[in-house]
Protein backbone atom coordinates (compact mmCIF):
# COMPACT_ATOMS: atom_id res chain seq x y z
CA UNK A 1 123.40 64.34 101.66
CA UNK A 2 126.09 62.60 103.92
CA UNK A 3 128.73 64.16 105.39
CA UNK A 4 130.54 66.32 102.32
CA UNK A 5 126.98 67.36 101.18
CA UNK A 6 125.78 68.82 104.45
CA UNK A 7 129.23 70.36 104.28
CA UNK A 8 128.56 71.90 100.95
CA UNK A 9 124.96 73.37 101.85
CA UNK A 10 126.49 74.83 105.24
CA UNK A 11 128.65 76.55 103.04
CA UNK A 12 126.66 77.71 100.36
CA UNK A 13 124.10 78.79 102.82
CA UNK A 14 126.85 80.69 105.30
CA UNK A 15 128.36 82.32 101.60
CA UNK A 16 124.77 83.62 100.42
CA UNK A 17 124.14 85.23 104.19
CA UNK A 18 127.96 87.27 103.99
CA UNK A 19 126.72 88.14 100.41
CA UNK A 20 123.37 89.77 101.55
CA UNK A 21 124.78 91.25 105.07
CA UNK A 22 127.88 93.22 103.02
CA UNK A 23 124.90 94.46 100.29
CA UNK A 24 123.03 95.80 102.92
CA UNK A 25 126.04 97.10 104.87
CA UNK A 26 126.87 99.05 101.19
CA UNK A 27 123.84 100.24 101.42
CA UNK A 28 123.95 101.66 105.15
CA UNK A 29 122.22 98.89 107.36
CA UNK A 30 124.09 97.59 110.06
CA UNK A 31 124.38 93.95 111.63
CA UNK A 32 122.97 93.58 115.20
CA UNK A 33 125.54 90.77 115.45
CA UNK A 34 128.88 90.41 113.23
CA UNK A 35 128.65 86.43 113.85
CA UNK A 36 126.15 84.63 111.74
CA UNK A 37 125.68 81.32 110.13
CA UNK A 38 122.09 81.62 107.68
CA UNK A 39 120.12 84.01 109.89
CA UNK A 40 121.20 87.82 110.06
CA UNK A 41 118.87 90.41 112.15
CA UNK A 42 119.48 94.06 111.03
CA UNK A 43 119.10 97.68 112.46
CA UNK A 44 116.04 99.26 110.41
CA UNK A 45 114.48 102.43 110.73
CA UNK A 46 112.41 102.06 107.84
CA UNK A 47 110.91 98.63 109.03
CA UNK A 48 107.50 99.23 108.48
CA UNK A 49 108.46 99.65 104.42
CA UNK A 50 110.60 97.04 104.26
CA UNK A 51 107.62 94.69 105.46
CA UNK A 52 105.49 96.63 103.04
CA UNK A 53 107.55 95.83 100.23
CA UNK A 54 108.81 92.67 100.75
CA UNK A 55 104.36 91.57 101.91
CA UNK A 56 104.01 92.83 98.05
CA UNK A 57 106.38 90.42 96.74
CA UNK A 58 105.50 87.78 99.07
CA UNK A 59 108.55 87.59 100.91
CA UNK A 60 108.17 86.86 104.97
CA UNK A 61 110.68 88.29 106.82
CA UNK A 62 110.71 88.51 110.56
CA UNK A 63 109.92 92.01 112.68
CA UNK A 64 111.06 91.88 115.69
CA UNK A 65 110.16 94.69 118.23
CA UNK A 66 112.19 98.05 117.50
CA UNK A 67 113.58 98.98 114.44
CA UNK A 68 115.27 95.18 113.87
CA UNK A 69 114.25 92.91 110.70
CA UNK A 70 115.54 89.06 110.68
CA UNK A 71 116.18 87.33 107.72
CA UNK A 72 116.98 83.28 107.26
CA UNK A 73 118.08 81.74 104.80
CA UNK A 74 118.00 77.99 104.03
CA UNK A 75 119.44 75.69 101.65
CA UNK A 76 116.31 76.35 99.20
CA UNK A 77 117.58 80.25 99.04
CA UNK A 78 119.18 80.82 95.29
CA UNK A 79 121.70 84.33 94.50
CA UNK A 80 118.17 85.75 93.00
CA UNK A 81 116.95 85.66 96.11
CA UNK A 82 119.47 87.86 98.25
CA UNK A 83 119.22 90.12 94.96
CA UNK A 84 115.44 90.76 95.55
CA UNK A 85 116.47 91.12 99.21
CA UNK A 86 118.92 93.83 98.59
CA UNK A 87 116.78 95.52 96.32
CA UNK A 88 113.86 95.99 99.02
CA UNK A 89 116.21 97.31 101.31
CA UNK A 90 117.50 99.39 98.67
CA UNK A 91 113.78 100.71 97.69
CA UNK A 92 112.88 101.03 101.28
C-alpha cells in the first residue's frame, strides 16, 4: 500500500465510522466515546435485538456487558455496509 495508500484506507475507514456514528446518533443512540478511529461502542437498550437482527443477517457485532454494542470496521467495510448497520439499529 506504501505510505499514501495506508493514508487513504485510514481515511476511508475513519470517514465510514463518522458516517455510521452520526446515523445512529439521528436515530437516538449515543457514543460511549466521541473519539474514534474504525471502532465505535454505543449505548443500547435494545441490545438483545440488535444481536438478534444483525445474527439473522450474519453480521457479528460485539456485546459487551450492559446495554453497550461495539462495532469495527476495517478496510474491507463498503457504504452498503454502514447502511445495513443503520438499518438494524433503526429496526431494533
Amino acid at each position: 500500500h506504501g505510505p499514501e495508500g495506508l493514508k487513504r484506507i485510514g481515511l476511508r475507514v475513519h470517514g465510514l465510522a463518522s458516517l455510521l456514528a452520526n446515523a445512529l446518533g439521528e436515530l437516538g443512540y449515543q457514543m460511549v466515546s466521541e473519539n474514534y478511529f474504525d471502532t465505535l461502542k454505543i449505548i443500547a437498550s435494545n441490545k438483545e435485538k440488535i444481536q438478534a437482527l444483525a445474527l439473522a443477517k450474519s453480521i457479528n457485532l460485539r456485546y459487551f456487558e450492559g446495554d453497550f454494542v461495539g462495532i469495527s470496521l476495517s478496510e474491507t467495510t463498503t457504504a452498503e455496509d454502514v447502511a445495513e448497520l443503520v438499518g438494524i439499529f433503526a429496526e431494533a
